[in-house]
C-alpha atoms as a PDB file:
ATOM      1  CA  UNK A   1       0.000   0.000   0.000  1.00  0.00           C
ATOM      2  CA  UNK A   2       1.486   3.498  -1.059  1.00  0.00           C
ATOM      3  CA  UNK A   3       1.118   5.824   1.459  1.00  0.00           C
ATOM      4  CA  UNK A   4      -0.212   9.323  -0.026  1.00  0.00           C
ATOM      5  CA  UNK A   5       2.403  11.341   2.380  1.00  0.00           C
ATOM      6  CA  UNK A   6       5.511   8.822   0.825  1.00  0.00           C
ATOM      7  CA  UNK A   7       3.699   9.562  -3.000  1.00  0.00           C
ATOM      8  CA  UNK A   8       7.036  10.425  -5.705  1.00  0.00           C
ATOM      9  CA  UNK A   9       9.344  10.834  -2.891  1.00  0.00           C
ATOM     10  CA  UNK A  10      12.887   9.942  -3.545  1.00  0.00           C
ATOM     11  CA  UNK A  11      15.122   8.127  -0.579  1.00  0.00           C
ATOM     12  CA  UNK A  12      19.344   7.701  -1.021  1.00  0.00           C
ATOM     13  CA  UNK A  13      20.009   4.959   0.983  1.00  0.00           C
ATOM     14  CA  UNK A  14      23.926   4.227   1.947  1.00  0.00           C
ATOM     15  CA  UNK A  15      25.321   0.366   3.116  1.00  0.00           C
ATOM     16  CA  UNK A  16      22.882  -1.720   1.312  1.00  0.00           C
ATOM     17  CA  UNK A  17      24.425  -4.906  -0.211  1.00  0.00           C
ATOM     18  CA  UNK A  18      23.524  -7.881   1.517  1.00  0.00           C
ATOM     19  CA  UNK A  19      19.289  -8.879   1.516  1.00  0.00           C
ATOM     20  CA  UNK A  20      20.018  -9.715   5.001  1.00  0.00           C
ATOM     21  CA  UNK A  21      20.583  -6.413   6.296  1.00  0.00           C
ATOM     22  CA  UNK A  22      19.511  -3.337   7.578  1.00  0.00           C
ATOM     23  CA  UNK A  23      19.751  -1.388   4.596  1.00  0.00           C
ATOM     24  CA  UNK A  24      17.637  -3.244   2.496  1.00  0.00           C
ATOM     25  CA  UNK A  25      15.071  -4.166   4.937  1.00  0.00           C
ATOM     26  CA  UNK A  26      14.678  -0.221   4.621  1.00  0.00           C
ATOM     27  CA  UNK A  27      14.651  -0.614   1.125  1.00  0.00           C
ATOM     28  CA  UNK A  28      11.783  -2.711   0.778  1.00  0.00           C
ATOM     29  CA  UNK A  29       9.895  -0.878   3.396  1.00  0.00           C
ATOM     30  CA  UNK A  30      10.462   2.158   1.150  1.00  0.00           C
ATOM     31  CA  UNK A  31       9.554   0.587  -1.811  1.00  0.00           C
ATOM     32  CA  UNK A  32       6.174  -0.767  -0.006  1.00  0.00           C
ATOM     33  CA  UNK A  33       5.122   2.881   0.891  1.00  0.00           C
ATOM     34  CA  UNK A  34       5.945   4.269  -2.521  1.00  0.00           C
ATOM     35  CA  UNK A  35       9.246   5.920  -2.180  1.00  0.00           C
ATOM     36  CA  UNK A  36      11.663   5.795  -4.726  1.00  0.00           C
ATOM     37  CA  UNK A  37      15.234   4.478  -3.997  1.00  0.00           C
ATOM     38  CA  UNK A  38      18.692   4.977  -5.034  1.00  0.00           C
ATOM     39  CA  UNK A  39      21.014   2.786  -2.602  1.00  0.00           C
ATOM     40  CA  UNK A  40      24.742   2.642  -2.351  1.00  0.00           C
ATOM     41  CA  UNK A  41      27.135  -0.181  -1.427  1.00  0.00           C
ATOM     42  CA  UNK A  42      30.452  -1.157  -1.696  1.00  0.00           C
ATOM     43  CA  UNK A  43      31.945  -4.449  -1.673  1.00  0.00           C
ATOM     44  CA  UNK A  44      35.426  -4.860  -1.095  1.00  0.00           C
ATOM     45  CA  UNK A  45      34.507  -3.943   2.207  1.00  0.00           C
ATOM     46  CA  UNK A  46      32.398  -6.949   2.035  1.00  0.00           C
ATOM     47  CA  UNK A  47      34.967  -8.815   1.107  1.00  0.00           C
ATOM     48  CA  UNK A  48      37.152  -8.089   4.377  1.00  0.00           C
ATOM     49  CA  UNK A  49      33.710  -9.712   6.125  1.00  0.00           C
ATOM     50  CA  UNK A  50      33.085 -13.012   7.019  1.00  0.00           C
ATOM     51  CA  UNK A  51      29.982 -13.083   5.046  1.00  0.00           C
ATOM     52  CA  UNK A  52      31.901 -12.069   1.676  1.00  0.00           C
ATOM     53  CA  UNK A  53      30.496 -10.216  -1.255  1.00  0.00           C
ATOM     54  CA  UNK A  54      28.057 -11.226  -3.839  1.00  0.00           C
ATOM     55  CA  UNK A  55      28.845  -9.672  -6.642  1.00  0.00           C
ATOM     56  CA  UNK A  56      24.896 -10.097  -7.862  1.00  0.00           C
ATOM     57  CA  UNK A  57      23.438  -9.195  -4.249  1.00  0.00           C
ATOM     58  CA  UNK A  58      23.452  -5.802  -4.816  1.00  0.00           C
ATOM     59  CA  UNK A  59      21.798  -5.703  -7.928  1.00  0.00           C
ATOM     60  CA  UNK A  60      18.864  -8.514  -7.101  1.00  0.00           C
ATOM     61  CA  UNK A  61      18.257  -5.502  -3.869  1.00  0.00           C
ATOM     62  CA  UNK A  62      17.446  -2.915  -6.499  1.00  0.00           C
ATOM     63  CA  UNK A  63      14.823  -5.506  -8.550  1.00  0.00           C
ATOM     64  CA  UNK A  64      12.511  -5.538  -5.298  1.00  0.00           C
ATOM     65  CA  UNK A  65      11.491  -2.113  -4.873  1.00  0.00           C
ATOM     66  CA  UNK A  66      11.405  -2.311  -9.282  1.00  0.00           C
ATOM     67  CA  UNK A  67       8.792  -5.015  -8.298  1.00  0.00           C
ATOM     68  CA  UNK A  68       6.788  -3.180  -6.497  1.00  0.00           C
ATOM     69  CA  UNK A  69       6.168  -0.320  -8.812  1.00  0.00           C
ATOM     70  CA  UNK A  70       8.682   1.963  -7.766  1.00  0.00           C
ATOM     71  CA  UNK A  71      12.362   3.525  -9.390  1.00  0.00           C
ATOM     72  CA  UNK A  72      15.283   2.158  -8.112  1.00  0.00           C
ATOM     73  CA  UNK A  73      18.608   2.045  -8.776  1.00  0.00           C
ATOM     74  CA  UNK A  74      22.254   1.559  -6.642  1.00  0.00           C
ATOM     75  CA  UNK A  75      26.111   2.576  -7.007  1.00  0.00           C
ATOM     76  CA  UNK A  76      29.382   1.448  -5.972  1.00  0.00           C
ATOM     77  CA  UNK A  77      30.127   4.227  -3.685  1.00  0.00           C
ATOM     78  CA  UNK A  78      33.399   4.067  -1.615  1.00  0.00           C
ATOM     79  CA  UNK A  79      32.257   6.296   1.454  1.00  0.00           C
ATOM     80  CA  UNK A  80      36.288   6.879   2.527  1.00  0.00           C
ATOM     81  CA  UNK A  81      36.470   8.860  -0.279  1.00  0.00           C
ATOM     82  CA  UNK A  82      35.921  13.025   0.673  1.00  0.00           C
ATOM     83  CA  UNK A  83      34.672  13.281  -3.013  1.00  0.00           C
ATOM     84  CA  UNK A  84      32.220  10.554  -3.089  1.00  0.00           C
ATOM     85  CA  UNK A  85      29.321  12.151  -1.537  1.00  0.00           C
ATOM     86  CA  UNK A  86      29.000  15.471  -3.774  1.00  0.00           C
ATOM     87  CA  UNK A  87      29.656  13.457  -6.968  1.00  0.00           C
ATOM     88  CA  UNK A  88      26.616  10.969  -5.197  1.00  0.00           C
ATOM     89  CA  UNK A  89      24.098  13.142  -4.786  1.00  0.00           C
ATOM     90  CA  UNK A  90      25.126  14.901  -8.232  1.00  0.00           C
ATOM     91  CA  UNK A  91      24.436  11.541  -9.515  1.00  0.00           C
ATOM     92  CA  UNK A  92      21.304  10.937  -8.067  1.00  0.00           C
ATOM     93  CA  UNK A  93      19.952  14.744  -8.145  1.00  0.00           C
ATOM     94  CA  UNK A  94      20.200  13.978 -12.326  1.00  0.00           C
ATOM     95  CA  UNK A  95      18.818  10.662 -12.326  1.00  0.00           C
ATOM     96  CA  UNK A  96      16.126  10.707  -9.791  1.00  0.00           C
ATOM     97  CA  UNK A  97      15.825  14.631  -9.177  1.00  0.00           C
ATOM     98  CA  UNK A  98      15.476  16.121  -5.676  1.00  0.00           C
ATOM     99  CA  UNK A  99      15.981  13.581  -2.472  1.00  0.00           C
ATOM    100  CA  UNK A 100      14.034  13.986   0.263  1.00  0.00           C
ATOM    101  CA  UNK A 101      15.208  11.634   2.616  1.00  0.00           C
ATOM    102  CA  UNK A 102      18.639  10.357   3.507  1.00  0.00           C
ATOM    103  CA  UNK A 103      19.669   6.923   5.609  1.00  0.00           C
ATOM    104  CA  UNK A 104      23.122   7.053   6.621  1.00  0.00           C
ATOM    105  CA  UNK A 105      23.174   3.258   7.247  1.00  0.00           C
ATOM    106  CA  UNK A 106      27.060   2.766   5.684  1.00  0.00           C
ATOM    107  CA  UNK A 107      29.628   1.499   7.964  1.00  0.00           C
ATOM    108  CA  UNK A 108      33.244   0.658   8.610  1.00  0.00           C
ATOM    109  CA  UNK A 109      33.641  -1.607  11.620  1.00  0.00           C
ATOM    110  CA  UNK A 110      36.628  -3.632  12.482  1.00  0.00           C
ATOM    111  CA  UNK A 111      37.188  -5.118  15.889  1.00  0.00           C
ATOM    112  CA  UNK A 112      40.091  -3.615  17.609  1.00  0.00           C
ATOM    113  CA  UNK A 113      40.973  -2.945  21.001  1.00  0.00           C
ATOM    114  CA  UNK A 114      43.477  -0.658  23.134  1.00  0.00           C
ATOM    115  CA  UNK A 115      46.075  -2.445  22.814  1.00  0.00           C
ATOM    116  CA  UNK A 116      45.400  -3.077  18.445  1.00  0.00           C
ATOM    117  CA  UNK A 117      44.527   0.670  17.706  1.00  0.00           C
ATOM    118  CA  UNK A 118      46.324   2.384  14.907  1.00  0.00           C
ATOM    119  CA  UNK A 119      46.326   5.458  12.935  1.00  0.00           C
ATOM    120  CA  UNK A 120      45.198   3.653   9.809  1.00  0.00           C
ATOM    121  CA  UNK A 121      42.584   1.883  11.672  1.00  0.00           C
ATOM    122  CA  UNK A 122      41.080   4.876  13.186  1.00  0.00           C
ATOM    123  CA  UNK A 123      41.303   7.090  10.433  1.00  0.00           C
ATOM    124  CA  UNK A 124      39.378   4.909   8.429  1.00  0.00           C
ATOM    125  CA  UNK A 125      36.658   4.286  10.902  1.00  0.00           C
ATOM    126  CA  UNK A 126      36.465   8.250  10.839  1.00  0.00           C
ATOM    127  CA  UNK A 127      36.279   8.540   7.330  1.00  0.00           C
ATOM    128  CA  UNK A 128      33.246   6.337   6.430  1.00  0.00           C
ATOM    129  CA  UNK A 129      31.306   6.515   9.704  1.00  0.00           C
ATOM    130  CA  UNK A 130      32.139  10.247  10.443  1.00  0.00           C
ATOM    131  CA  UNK A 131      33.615  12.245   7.683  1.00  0.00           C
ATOM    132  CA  UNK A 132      30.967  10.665   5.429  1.00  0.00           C
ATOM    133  CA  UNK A 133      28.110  11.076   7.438  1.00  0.00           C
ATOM    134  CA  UNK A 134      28.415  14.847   7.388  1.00  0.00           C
ATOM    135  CA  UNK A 135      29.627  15.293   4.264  1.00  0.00           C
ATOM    136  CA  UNK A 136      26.406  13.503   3.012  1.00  0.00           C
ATOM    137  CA  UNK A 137      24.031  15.495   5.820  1.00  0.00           C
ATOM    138  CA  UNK A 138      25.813  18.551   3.902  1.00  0.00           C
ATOM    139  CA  UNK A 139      25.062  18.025   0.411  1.00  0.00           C
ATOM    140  CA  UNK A 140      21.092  17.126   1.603  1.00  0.00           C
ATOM    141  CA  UNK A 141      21.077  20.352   2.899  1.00  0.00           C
ATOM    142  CA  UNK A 142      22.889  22.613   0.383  1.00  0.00           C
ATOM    143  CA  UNK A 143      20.205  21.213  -2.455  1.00  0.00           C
ATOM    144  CA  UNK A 144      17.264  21.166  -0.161  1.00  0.00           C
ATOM    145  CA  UNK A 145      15.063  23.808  -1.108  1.00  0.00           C
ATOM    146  CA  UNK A 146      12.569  23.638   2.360  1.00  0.00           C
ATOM    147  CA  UNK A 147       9.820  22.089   0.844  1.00  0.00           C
ATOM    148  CA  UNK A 148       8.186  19.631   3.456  1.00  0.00           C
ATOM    149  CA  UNK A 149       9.620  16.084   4.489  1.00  0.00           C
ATOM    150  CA  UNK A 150      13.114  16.627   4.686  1.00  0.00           C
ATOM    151  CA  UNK A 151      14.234  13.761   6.376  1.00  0.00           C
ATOM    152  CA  UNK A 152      17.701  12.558   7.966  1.00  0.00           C
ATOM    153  CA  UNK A 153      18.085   9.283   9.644  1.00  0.00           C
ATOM    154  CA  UNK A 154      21.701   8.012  10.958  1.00  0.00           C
ATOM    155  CA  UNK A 155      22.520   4.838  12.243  1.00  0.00           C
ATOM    156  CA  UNK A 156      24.235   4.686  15.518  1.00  0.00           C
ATOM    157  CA  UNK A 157      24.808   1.242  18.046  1.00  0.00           C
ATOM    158  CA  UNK A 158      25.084   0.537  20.770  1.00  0.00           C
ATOM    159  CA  UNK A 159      28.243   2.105  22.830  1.00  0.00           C
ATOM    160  CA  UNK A 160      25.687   4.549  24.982  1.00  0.00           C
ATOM    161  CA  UNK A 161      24.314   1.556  26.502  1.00  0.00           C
ATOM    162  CA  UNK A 162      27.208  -0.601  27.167  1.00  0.00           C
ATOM    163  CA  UNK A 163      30.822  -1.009  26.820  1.00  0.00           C
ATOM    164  CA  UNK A 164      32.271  -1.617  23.504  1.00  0.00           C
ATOM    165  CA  UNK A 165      35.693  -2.615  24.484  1.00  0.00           C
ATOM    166  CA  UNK A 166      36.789  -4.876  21.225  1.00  0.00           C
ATOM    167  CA  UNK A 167      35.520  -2.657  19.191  1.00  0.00           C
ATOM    168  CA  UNK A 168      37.136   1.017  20.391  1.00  0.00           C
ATOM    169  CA  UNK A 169      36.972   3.004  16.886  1.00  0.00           C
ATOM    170  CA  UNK A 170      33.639   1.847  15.914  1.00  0.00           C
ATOM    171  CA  UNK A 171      31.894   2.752  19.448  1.00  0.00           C
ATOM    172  CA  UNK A 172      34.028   6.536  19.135  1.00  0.00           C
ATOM    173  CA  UNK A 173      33.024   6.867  15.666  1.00  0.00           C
ATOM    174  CA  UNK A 174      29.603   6.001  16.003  1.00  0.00           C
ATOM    175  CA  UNK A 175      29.338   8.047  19.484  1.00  0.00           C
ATOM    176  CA  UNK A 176      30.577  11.178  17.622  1.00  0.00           C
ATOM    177  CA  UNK A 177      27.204  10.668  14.838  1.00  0.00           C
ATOM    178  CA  UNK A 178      25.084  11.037  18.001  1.00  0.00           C
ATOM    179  CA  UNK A 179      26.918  14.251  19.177  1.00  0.00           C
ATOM    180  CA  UNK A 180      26.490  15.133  15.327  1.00  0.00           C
ATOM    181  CA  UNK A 181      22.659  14.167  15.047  1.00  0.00           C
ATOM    182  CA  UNK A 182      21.654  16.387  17.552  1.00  0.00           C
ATOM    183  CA  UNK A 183      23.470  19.667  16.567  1.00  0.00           C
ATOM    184  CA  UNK A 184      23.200  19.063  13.264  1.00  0.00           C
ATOM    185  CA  UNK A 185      19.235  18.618  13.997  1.00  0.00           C
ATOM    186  CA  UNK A 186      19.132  22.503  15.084  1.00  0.00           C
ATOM    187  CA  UNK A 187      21.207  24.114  12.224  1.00  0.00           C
ATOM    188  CA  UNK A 188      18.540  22.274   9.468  1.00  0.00           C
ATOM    189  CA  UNK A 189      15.297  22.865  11.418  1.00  0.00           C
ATOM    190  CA  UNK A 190      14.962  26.062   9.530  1.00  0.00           C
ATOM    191  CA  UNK A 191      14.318  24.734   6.311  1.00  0.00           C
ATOM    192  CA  UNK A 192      12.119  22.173   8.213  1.00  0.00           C
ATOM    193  CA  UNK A 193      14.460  19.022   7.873  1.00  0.00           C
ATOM    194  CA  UNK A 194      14.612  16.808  10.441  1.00  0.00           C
ATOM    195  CA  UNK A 195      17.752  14.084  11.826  1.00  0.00           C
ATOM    196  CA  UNK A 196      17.136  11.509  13.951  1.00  0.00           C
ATOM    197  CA  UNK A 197      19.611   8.562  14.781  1.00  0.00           C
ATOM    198  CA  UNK A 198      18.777   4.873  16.014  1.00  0.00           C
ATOM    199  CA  UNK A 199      20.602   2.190  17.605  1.00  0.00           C
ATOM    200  CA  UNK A 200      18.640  -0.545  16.692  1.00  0.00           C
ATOM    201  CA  UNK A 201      20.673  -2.930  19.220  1.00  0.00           C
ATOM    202  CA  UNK A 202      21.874  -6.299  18.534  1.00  0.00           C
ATOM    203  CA  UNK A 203      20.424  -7.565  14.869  1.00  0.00           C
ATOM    204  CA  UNK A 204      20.445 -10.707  13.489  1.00  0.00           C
ATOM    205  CA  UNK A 205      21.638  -9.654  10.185  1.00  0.00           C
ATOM    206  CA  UNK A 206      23.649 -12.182   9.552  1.00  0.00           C
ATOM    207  CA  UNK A 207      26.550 -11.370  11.701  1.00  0.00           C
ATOM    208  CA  UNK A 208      25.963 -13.085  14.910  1.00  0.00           C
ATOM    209  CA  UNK A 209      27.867 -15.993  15.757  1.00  0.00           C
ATOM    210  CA  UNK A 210      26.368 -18.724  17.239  1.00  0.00           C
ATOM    211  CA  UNK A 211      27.366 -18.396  20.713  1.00  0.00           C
ATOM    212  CA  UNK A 212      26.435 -14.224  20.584  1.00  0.00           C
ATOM    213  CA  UNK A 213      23.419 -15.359  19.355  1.00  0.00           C
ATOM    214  CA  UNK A 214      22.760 -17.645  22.360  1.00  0.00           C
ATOM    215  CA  UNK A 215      24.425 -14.623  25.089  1.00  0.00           C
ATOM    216  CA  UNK A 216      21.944 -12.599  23.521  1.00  0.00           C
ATOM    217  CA  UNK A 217      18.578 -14.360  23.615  1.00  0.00           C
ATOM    218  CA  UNK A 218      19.425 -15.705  27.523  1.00  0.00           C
ATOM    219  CA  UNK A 219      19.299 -11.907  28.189  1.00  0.00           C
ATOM    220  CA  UNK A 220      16.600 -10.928  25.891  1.00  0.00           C
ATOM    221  CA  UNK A 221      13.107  -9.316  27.657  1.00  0.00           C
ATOM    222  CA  UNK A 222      11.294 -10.432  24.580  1.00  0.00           C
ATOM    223  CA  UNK A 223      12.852 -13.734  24.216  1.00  0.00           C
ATOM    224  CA  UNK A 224      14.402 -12.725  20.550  1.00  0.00           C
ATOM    225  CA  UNK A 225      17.104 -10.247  18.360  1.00  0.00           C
ATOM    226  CA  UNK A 226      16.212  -7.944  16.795  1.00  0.00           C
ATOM    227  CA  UNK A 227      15.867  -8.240  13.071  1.00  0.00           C
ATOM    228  CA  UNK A 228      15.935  -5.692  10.669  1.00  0.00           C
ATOM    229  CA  UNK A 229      12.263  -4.946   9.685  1.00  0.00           C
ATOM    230  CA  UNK A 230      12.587  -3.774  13.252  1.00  0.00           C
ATOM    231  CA  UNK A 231      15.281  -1.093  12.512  1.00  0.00           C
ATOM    232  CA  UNK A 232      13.340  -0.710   8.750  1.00  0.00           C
ATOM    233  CA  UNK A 233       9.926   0.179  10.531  1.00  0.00           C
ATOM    234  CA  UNK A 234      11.194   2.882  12.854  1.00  0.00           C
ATOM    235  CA  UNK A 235      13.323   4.178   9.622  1.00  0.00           C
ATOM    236  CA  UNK A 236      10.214   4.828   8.115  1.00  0.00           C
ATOM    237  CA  UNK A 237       8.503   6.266  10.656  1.00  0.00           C
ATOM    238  CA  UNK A 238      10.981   8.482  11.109  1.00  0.00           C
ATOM    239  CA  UNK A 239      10.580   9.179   7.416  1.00  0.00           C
ATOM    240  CA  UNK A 240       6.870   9.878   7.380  1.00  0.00           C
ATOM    241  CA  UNK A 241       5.269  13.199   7.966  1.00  0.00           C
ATOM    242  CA  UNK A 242       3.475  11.675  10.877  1.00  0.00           C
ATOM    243  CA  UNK A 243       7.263  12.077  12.398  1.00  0.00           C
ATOM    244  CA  UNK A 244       7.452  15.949  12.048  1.00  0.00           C
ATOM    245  CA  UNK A 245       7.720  17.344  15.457  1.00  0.00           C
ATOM    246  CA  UNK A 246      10.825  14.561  16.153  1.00  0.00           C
ATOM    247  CA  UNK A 247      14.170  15.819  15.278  1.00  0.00           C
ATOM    248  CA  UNK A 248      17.640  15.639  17.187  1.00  0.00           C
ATOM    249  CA  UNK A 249      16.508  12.613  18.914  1.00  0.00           C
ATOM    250  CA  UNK A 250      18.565   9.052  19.465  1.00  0.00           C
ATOM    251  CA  UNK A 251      16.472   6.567  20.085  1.00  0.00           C
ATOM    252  CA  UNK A 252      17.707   3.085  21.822  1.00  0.00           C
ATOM    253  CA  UNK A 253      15.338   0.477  20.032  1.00  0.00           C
ATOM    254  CA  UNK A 254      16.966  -2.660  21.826  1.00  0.00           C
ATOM    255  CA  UNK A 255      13.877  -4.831  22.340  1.00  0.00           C
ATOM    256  CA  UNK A 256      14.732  -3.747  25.968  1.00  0.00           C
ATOM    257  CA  UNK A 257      18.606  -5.172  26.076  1.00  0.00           C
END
């Protein structure tokens, strides 16, 4: 069902190469409301993952919101690049015209600790979780002309609710996008945007190991993970006009871990 507040509406959606995750459960939640999607990935980062990289993944992501009646289309964008976001939204400003909402949802995360850190490490962390991240909040603003629904959401995690300790540029990176969210929130409310970040806790996106998997559910309140139509249905709230009077917020949706 198209809803008549999503109708033509145009969504750039960052991280979104594997059907099992986050991004393109908010892909096909998009496409089910009516909202067009252009969605980035990147996959020799995928490669360095245990799940690897599908060369065709991609691709088959963009056929299901074509299946539902929508446009859609992706790009290979490599996020550590300073460039790659104005020559993104240049792209997708001449295919698609003007975006209305933007999910950060791309991310660099490799487990280190204290005693692993390095420069390279950190600064690449920065680069695609941080550096990015604003870059793309600025070039949604600069073309945003203040017509209504200007929507940011940016993924966070979960290092305000717990320690993080194997994974020390990831939890800084990601704890600098909530310092960013809700400043950022204030400088955009005058052309009526708003920016939001989740933590949509632990989500069986096919990361989990098996024993994480069993840590997590013998502490679960609901007796499950998360999965990512959970993350994907607050993303589109947060999307919908219904969401106006939100902004600057970081919500914890954990299932209660």
């Amino acid at each position: 069902m198209i809803s008549h507040s999503f109708a033509g509406k145009v969504a750039l959606v960052t991280g979104v190469s594997r059907k099992a995750g986050i991004g393109a459960a908010i892909a096909r939640a998009f496409a089910q409301a009516g909202i067009n999607v252009f969605i980035t990935y990147y996959r020799p980062y995928d490669e360095l993952m245990p799940w690897g990289s599908n060369s065709r993944e991609a691709e088959d992501i963009v056929k299901e919101p074509k299946a539902k009646g929508v446009r859609a289309e992706g790009m290979e964008a490599d996020l550590s690049d300073p460039g790659t976001p104005a020559r993104l939204f240049g792209h997708v400003h001449g295919s698609f015209g003007f975006v209305d909402i933007l999910i950060n949802n791309a991310v660099y995360d490799m487990e280190a600790g204290v005693y692993s850190l390095s420069a390279s490490l950190i600064d690449m962390h920065y680069a695609v979780n941080v550096r990015a991240v604003m870059l793309l909040c600025a070039e949604f603003a600069k073309r945003h002309d203040g017509r209504f629904g200007g929507r940011i959401v940016n993924l966070s995690s979960g290092q305000g609710a717990e320690p993080m300790p194997d994974n020390l540029p990831y939890a800084a990176t990601k704890g600098a996008i909530e310092a960013f969210t809700l400043s950022v929130s204030a400088a955009l409310a005058g052309k009526g945007i708003t920016v939001n970040a989740i933590d949509p806790g632990p989500t069986d996106s096919g990361w989990l190991s098996d024993d994480l998997r069993s840590e997590l559910l013998e502490r679960a309140p609901f007796g499950r993970i998360g999965t990512p139509d959970d993350a994907a249905k607050l993303v589109l709230y947060l999307a919908s006009s219904e969401a106006q009077w939100l902004t600057g917020q970081i919500i914890r949706s954990r299932g209660g871990l």
